[in-house]
Protein backbone atom coordinates (compact mmCIF):
# COMPACT_ATOMS: atom_id res chain seq x y z
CA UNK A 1 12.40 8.93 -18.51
CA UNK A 2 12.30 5.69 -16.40
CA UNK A 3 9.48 2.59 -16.14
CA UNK A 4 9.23 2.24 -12.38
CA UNK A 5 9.09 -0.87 -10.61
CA UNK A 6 8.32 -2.07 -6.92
CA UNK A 7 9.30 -4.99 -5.58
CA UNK A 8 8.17 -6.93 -2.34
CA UNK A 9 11.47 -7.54 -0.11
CA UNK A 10 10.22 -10.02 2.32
CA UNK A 11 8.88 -13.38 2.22
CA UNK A 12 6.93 -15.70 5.18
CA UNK A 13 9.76 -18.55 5.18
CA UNK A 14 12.42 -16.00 6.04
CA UNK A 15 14.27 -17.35 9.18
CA UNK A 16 13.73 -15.43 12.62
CA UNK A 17 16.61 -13.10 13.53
CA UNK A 18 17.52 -12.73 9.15
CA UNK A 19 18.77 -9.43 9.49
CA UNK A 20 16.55 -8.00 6.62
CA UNK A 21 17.18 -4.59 7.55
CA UNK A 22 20.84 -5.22 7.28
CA UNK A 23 20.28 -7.21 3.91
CA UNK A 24 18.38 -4.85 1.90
CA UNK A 25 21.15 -1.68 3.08
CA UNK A 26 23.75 -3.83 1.12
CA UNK A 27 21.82 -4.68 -1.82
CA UNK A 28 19.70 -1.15 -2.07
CA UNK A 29 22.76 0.10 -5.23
CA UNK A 30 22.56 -3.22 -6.80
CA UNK A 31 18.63 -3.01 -7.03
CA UNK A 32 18.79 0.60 -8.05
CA UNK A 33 21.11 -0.76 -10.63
CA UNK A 34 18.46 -3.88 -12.07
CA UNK A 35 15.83 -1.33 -11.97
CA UNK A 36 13.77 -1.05 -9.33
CA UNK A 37 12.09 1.85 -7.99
CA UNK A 38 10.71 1.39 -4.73
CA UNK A 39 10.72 -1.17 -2.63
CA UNK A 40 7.59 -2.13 -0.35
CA UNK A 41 9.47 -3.10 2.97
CA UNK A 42 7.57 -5.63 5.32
CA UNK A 43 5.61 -4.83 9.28
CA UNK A 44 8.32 -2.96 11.06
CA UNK A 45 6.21 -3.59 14.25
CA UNK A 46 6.74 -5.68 16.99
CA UNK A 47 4.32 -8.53 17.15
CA UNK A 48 2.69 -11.11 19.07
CA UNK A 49 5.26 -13.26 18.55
CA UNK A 50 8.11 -11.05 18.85
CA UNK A 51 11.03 -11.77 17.04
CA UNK A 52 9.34 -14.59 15.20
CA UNK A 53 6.65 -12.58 14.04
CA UNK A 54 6.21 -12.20 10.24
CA UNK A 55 4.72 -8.64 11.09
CA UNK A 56 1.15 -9.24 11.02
CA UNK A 57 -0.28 -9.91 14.57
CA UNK A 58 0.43 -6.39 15.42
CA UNK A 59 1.06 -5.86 19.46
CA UNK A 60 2.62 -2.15 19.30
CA UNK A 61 2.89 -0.04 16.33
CA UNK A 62 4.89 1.77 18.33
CA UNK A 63 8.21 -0.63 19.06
CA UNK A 64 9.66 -0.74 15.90
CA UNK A 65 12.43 -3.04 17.51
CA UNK A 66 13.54 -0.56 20.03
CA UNK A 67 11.55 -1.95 23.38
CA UNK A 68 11.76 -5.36 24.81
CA UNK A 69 8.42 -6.73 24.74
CA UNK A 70 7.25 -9.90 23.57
CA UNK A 71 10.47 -11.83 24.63
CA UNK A 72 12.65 -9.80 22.31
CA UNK A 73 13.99 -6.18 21.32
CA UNK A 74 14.45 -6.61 17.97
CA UNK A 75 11.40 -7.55 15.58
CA UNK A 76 12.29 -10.64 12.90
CA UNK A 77 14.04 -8.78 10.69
CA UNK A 78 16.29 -6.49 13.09
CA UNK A 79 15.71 -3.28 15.26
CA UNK A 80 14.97 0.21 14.77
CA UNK A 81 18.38 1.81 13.92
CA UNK A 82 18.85 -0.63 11.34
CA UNK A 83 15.00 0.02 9.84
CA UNK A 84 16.01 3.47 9.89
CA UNK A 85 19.59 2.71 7.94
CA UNK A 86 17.82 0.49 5.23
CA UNK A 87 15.56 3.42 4.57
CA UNK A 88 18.08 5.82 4.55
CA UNK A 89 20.28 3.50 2.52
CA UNK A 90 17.27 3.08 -0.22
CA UNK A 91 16.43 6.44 -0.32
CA UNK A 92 20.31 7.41 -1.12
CA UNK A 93 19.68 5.32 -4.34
CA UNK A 94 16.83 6.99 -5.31
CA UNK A 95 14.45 3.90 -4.33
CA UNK A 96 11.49 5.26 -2.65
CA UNK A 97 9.91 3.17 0.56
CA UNK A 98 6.62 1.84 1.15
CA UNK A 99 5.67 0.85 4.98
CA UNK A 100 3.64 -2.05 5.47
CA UNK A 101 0.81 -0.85 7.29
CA UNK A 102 -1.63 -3.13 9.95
CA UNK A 103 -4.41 -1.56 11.47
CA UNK A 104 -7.23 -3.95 11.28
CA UNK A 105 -6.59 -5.55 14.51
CA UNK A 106 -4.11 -6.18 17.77
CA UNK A 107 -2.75 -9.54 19.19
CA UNK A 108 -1.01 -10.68 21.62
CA UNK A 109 -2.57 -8.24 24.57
CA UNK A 110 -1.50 -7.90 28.05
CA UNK A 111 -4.43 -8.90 30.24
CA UNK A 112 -7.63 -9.93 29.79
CA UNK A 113 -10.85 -8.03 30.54
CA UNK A 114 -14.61 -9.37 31.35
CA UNK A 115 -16.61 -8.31 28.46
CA UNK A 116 -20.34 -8.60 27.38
CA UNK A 117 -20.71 -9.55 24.38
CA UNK A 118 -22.96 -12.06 21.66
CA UNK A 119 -21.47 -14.52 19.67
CA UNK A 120 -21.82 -14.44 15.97
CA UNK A 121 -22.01 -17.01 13.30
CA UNK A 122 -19.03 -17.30 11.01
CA UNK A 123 -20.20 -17.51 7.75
CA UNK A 124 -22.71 -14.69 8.35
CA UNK A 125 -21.43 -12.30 11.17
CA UNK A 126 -25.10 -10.25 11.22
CA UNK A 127 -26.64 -13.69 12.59
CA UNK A 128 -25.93 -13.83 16.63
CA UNK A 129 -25.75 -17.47 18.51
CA UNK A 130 -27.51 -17.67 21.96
CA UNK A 131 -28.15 -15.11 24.52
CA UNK A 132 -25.78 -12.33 25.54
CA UNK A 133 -22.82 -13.67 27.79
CA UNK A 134 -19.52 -12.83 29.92
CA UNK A 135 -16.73 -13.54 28.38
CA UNK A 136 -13.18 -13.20 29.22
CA UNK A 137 -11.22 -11.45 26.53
CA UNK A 138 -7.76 -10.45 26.12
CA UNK A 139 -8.28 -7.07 24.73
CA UNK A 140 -5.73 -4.98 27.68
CA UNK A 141 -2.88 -3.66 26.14
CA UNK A 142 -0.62 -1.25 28.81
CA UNK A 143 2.71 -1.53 26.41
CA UNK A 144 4.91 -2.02 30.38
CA UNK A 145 8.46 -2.22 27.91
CA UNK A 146 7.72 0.65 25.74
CA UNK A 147 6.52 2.87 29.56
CA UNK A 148 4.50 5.57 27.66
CA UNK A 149 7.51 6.24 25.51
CA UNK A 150 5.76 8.77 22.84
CA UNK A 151 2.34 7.76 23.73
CA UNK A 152 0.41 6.94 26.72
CA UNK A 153 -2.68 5.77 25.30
CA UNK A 154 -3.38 2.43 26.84
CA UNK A 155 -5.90 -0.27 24.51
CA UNK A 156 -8.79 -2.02 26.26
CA UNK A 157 -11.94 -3.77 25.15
CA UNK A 158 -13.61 -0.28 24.32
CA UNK A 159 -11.30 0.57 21.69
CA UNK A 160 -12.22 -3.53 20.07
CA UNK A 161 -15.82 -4.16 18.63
CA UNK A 162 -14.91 -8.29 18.44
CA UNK A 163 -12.79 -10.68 19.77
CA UNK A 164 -12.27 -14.39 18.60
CA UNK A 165 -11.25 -16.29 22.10
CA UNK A 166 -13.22 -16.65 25.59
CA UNK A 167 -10.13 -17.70 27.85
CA UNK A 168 -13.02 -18.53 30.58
CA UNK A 169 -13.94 -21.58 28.07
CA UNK A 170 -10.80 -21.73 26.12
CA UNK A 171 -13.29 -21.41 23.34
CA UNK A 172 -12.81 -20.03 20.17
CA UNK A 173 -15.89 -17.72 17.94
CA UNK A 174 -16.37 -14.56 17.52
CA UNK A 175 -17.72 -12.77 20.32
CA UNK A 176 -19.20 -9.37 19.51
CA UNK A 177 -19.23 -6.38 21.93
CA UNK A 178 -22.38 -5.14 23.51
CA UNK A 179 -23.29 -1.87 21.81
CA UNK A 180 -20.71 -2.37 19.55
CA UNK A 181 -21.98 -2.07 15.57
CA UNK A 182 -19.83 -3.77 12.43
CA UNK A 183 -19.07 -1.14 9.68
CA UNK A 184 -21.77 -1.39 7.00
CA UNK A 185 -18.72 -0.19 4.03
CA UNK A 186 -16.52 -2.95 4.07
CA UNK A 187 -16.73 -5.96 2.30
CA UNK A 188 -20.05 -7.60 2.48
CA UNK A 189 -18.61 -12.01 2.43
CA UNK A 190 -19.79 -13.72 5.47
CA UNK A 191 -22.61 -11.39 5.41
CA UNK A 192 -20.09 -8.25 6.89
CA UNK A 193 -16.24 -8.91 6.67
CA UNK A 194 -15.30 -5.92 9.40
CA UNK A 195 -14.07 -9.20 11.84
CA UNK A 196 -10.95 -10.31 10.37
CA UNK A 197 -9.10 -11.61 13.28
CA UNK A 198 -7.62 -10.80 16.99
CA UNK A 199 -8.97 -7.66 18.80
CA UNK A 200 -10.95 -6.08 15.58
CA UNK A 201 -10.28 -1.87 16.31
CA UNK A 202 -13.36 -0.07 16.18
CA UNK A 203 -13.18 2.56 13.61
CA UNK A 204 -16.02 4.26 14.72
CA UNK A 205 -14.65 4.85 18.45
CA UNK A 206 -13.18 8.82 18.16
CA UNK A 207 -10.49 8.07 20.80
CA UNK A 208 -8.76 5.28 18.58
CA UNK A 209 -9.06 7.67 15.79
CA UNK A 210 -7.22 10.48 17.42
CA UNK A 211 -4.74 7.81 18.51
CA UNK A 212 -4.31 6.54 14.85
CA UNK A 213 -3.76 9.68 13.88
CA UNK A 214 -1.27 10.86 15.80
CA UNK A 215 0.24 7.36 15.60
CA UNK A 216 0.66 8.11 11.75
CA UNK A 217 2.35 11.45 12.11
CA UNK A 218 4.83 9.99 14.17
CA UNK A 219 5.71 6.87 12.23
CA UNK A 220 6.07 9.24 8.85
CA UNK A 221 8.04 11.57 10.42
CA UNK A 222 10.55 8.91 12.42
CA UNK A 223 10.89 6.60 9.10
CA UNK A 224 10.75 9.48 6.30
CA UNK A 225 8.59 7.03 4.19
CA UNK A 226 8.00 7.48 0.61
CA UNK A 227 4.18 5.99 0.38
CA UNK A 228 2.45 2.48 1.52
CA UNK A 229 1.19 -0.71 1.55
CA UNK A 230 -2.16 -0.88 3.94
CA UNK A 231 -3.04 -4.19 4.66
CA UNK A 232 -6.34 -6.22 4.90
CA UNK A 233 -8.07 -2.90 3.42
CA UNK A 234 -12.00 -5.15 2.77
CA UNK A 235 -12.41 -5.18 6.72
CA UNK A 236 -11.89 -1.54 7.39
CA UNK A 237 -14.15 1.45 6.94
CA UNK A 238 -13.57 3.00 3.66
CA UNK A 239 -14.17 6.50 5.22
CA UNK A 240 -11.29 5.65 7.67
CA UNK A 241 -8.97 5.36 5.00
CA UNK A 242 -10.61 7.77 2.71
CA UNK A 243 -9.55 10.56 5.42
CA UNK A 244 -6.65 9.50 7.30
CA UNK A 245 -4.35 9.04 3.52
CA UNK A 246 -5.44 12.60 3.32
CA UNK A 247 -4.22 14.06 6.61
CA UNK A 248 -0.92 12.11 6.23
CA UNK A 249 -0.20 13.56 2.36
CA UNK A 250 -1.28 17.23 4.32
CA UNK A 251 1.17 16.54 6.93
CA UNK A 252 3.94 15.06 5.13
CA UNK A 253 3.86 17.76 2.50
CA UNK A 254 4.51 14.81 -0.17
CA UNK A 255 2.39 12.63 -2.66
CA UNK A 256 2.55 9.69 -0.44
CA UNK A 257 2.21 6.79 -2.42
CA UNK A 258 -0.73 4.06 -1.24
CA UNK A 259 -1.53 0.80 -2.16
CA UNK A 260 -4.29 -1.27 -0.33
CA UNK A 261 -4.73 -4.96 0.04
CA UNK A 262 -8.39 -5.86 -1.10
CA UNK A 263 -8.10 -9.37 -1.77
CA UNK A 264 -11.10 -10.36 -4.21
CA UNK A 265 -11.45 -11.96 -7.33
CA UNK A 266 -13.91 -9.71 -9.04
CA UNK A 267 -12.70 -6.34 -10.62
CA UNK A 268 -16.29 -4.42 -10.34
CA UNK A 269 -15.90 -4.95 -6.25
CA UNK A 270 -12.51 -3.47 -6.44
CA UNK A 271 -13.88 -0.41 -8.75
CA UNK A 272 -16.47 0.64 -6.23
CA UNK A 273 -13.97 0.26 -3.80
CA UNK A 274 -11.77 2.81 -5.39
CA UNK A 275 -15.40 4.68 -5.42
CA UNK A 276 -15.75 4.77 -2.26
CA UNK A 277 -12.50 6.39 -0.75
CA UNK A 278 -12.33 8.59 -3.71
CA UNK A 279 -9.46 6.90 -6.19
CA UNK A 280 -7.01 7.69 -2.78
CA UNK A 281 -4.97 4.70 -3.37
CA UNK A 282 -4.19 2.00 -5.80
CA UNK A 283 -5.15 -1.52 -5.31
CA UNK A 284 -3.03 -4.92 -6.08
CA UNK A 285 -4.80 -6.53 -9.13
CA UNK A 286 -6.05 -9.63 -7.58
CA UNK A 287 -8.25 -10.65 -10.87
CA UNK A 288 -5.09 -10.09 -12.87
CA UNK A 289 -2.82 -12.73 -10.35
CA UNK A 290 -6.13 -15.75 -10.69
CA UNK A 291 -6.02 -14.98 -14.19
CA UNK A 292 -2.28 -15.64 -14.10
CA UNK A 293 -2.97 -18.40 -11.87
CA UNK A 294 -5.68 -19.84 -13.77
CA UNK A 295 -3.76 -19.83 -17.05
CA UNK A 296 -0.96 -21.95 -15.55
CA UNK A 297 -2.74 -24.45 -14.45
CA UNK A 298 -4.14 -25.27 -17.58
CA UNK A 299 -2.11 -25.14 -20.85
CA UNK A 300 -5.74 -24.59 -22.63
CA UNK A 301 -6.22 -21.11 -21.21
CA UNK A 302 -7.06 -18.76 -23.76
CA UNK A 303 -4.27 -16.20 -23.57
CA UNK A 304 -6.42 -13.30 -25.25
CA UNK A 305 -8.25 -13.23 -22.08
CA UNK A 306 -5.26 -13.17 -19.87
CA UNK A 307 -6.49 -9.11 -18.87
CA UNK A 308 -9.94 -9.59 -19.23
CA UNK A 309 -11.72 -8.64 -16.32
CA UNK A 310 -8.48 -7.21 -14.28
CA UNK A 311 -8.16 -3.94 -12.54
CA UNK A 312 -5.42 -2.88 -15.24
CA UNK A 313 -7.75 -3.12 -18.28
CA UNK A 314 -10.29 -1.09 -16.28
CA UNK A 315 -8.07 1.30 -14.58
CA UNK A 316 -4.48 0.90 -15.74
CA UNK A 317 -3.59 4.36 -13.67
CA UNK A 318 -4.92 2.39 -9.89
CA UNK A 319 -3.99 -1.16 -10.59
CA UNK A 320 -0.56 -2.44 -8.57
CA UNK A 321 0.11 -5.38 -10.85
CA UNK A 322 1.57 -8.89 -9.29
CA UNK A 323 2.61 -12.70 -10.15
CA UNK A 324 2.49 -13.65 -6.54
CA UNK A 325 3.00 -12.08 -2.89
CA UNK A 326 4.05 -13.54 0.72
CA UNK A 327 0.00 -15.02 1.30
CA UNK A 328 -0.32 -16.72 -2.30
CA UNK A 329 2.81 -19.18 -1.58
CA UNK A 330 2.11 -23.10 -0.70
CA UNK A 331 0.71 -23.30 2.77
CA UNK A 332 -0.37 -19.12 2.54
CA UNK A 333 -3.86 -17.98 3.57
CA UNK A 334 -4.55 -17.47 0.19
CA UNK A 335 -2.57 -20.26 -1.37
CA UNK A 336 -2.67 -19.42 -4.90
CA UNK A 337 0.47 -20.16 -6.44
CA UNK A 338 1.36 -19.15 -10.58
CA UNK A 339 2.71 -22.21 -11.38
CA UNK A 340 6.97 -22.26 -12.15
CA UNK A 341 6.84 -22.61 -15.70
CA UNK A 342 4.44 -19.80 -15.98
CA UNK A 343 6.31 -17.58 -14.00
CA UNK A 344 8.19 -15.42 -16.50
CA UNK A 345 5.54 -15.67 -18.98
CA UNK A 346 3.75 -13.50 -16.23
CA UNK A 347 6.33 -11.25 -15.17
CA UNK A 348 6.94 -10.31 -18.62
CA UNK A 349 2.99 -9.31 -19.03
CA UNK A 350 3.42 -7.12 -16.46
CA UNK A 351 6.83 -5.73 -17.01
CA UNK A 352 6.92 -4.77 -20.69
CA UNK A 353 3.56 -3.71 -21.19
CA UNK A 354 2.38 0.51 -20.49
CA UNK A 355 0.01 -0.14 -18.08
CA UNK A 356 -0.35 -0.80 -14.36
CA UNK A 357 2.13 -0.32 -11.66
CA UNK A 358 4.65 -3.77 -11.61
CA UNK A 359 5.57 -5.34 -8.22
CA UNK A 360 7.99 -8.06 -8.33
CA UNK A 361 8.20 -10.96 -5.19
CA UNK A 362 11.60 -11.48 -3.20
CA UNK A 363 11.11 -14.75 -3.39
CA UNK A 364 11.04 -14.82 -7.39
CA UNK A 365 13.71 -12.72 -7.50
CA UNK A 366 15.91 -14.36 -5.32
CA UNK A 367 15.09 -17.79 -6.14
CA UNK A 368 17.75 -20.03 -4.74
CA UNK A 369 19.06 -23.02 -5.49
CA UNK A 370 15.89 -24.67 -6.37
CA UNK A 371 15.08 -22.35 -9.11
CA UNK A 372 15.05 -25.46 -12.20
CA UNK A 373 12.85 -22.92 -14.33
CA UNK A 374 15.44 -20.10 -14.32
CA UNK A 375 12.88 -17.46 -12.37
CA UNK A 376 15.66 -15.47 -10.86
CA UNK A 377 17.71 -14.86 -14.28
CA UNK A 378 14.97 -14.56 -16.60
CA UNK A 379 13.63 -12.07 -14.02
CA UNK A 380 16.02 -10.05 -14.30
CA UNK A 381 16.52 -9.78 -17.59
CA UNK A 382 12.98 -8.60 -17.67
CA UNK A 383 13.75 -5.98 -15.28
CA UNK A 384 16.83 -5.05 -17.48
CA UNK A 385 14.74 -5.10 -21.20
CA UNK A 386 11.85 -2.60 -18.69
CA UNK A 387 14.21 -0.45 -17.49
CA UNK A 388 16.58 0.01 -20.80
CA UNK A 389 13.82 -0.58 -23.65
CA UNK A 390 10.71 -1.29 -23.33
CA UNK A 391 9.19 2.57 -24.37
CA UNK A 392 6.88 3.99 -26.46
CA UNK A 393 3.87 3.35 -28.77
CA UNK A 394 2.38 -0.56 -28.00
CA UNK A 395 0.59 -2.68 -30.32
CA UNK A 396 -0.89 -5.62 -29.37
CA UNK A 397 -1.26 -8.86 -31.36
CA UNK A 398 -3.26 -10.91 -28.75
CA UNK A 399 -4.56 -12.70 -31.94
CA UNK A 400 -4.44 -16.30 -31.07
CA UNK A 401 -5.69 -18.69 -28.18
CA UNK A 402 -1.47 -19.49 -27.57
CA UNK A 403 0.55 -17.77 -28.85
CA UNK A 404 0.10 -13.76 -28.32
CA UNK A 405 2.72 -10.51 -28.70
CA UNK A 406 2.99 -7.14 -28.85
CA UNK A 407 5.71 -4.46 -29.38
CA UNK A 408 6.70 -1.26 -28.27
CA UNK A 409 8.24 1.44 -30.87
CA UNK A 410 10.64 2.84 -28.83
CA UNK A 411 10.89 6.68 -28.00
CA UNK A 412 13.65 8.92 -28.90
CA UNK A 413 15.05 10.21 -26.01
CA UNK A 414 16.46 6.34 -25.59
CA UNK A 415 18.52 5.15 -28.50
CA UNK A 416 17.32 1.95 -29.65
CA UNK A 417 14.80 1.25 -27.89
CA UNK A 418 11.89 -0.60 -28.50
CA UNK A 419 10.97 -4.61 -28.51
CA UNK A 420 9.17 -7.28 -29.28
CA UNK A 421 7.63 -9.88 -27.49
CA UNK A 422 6.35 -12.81 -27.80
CA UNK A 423 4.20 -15.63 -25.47
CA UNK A 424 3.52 -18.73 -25.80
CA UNK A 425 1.36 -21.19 -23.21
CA UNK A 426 1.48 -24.30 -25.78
CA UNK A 427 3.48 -24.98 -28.73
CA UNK A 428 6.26 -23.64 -30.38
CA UNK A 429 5.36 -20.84 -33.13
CA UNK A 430 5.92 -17.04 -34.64
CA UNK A 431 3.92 -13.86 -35.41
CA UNK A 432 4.74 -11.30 -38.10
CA UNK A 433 4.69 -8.15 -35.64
CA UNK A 434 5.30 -4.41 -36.98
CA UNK A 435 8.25 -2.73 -34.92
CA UNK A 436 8.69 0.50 -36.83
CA UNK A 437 10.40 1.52 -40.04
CA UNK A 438 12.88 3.10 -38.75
CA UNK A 439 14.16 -0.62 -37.56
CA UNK A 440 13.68 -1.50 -41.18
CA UNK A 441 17.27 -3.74 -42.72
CA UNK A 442 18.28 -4.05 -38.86
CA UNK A 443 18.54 -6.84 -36.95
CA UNK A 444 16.91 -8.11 -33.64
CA UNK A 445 17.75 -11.19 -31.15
CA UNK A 446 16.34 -12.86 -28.46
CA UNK A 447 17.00 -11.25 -24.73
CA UNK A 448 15.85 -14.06 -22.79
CA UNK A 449 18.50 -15.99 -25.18
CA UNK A 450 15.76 -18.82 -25.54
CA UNK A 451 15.66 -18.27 -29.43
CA UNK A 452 19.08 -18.87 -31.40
CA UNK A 453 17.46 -16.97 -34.41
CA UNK A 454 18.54 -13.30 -35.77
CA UNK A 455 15.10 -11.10 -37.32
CA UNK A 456 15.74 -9.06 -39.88
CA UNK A 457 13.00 -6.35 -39.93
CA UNK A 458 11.90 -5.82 -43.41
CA UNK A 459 11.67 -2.11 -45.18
CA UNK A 460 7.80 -1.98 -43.64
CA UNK A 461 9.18 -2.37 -39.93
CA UNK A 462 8.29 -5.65 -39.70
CA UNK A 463 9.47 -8.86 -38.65
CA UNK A 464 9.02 -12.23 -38.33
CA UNK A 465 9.23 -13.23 -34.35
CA UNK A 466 9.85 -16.82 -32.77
CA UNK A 467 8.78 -18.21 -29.34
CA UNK A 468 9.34 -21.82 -27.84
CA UNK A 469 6.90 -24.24 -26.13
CA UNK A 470 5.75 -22.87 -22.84
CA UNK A 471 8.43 -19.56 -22.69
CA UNK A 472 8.42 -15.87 -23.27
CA UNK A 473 11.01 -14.25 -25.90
CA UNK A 474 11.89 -10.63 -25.99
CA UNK A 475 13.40 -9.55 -29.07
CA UNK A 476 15.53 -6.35 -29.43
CA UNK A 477 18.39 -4.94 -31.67
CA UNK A 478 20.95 -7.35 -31.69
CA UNK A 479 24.03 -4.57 -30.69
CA UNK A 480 21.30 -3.87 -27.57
CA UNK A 481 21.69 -7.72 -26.16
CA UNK A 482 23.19 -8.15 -22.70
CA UNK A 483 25.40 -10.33 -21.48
């Protein structure tokens, strides 16, 4: 029996040419070792920007750093052998793989094509500007470096419903294509979120379908992927998605993990989501991260509402629970920071609890130098206490505006497990918590090592637990501590 966790291995503020591929082959035994399960691997796909590209202004899905296009062979984080290695090398430790996958939109296209097309307001994308008009988009994409090298389908402004750039004006809006139609189920901000950015691929065109298809097939079966990540999710057709995870679980022949990226606030949006492609993927808890947000911002949050409203607490089995990802940093799209000394105090909500699916960040993980509130080390002892400990029955004792707990018994088939935990966001404090009988005359310590105390759990299984201002404490048999 194991808790699994994902983590995130890639951050924006990597450095072009980092050799991620390279990095995460060395470390794959040492993660295995702190506990994590899977790792959810950034674009592999060479971008706009070519080796400078995070991964998200997708030019071909094709060149996984094997052509030279875009100024470079290899993508920012190396080139397609050594994708293939760090898979291999992650899959050898029993860490399954998650591909990052872009299909909302192209950039970066070859040549540019006269198009007719109506421009479109941007807060409400059903309300057209002006008369129809010529444009000049760049929506040609002939992929000359890759030369038809396992597929010869060629991109032009049919395969697009939008583009955001008239190179005749060097004007930037969104210009819709004539005949072209938005999707009516994706999200329904600005009126009809299908336009994201770039070339916006037309779902509803059957020869980009086909193509996306077979495009799928061939990435699964070149990379050997365990499941993945599908990005911008709210500005693509939910039937897209609804069928094409199922013809890629019946052509792999395995479960095929998915998570999508369906950025909003408001958990009832994300449940009809799920609704809609029938419950064929998990979604990141958004509500769960502003909550966590929200609360460290402000040292009067009320900490029994830190789940209310999230996708865990209304579907524990779907929700992919976070602290923060590559676009909530400083200077992100979607800026949203948990504040440092909150950091922990989150991870630990999502790591030692039953429910939801926890992914940590690389950049919390591996915190540097600048790391005054201890992220990196208190993360992983988290990640040690999950993977060692923190089993069985939970009880909750979310009792108080500041200071909450709960514990988990502990299951058999581990020896000694079970904890206790305890949160505070103001004050120092204690709660009497029940941990089982069977701990009854034993004694239990801090793991986080903030608390100095020792607990000795009564004859009823229960003990009296200690937390510090502003901190997390996990307490545990003393003889179960680690160095």
């Amino acid at each position: 029996m194991f808790n699994g966790t994902m983590m995130q291995y890639f951050e924006y503020s990597l450095p072009c040419g980092c050799k991620l591929w390279n990095e995460i082959y060395d470390e794959a035994e040492q993660l295995a070792e702190a506990g994590i399960t899977a790792v959810w691997l950034p674009p592999a796909f060479k971008g706009m920007d070519g080796q400078s590209d995070v991964g998200y202004s997708i030019y071909d899905l094709y060149d996984l750093g094997e052509f030279y296009q875009k100024g470079s062979r290899e993508t920012k984080y190396g080139d397609k052998e050594e994708y293939i290695q760090a898979i291999e090398g992650l899959r050898a430790c029993n860490i399954q793989v998650y591909g990052d996958i872009v299909l909302n939109h192209k950039m970066g296209a070859d040549f540019t094509e006269k198009i007719h097309c109506q421009e479109v307001q941007q807060y409400n994308r059903n309300k057209v500007i002006g008369e129809e008009k010529v444009i000049s988009g760049w929506t040609g994409f002939e992929f000359a470096g890759r030369n038809n090298k396992y597929s010869d389908f060629k991109w032009d402004y049919r395969c697009f419903t939008a583009v955001d750039y008239d190179e005749y004006y060097k004007r930037n809006s969104i210009y819709k294509f004539k005949g072209k139609k938005w999707s009516i189920d994706v999200d329904d901000e600005n009126g009809n979120y299908d336009y994201l950015m770039g070339c916006n691929i037309d779902f509803a065109n059957e020869d980009v379908l086909k193509e996306l298809d077979r495009w799928g097939k061939w990435y699964l079966s070149i990379t050997g992927i365990d499941g993945v990540r599908l990005d911008a999710i709210k500005h693509i057709s939910a039937d897209f998605y609804k069928k094409w995870i199922a013809d890629m679980r019946e052509y792999t022949g395995k479960e095929l993990f998915a998570v999508g990226e369906y950025w909003h606030g408001d958990v009832a949006v994300l449940l009809r989501y799920l609704e809609k492609v029938g419950g064929v993927m998990s979604l990141f808890d958004v509500p769960l991260h502003y909550n966590f947000y929200n609360a460290s911002h402000n040292c009067n949050y009320d900490m029994r509402n830190i789940f209310k409203g999230t996708l865990v607490e209304q579907n524990e089995v779907k929700a992919v629970t976070f602290v923060d990802n590559h676009d909530t940093e400083k200077g992100a799209s979607l800026e949203s920071p948990v504040a440092q000394w909150f950091k922990l105090i989150a991870y630990g909500l999502i790591l030692l609890r039953k429910a939801g699916y926890p992914c940590i960040f690389y950049g919390d993980y591996y915190a540097g130098e600048n790391d005054d509130d201890g992220v990196s080390e208190g993360l992983k002892k988290l990640l040690s206490v999950r993977k060692m400990l923190a089993y069985g029955e939970e009880r909750e004792y979310f009792d108080d505006s500041n200071i909450v707990g709960w514990t988990r018994a502990g299951i058999p088939e581990i020896e000694n497990s079970g904890i206790a935990v305890i949160i505070s966001n103001k004050g120092d404090g204690y709660k009497d918590m029940y941990v089982g009988e069977r701990f009854g005359g034993k004694v239990f310590v801090d793991m986080m090592g903030k608390r100095a105390e020792e607990v000795k759990i009564n004859k009823n299984g229960i003990g009296r637990f200690y937390v510090g201002d502003k901190s997390i404490s996990v307490w545990a048999l003393k003889e179960k501590r680690y160095s």
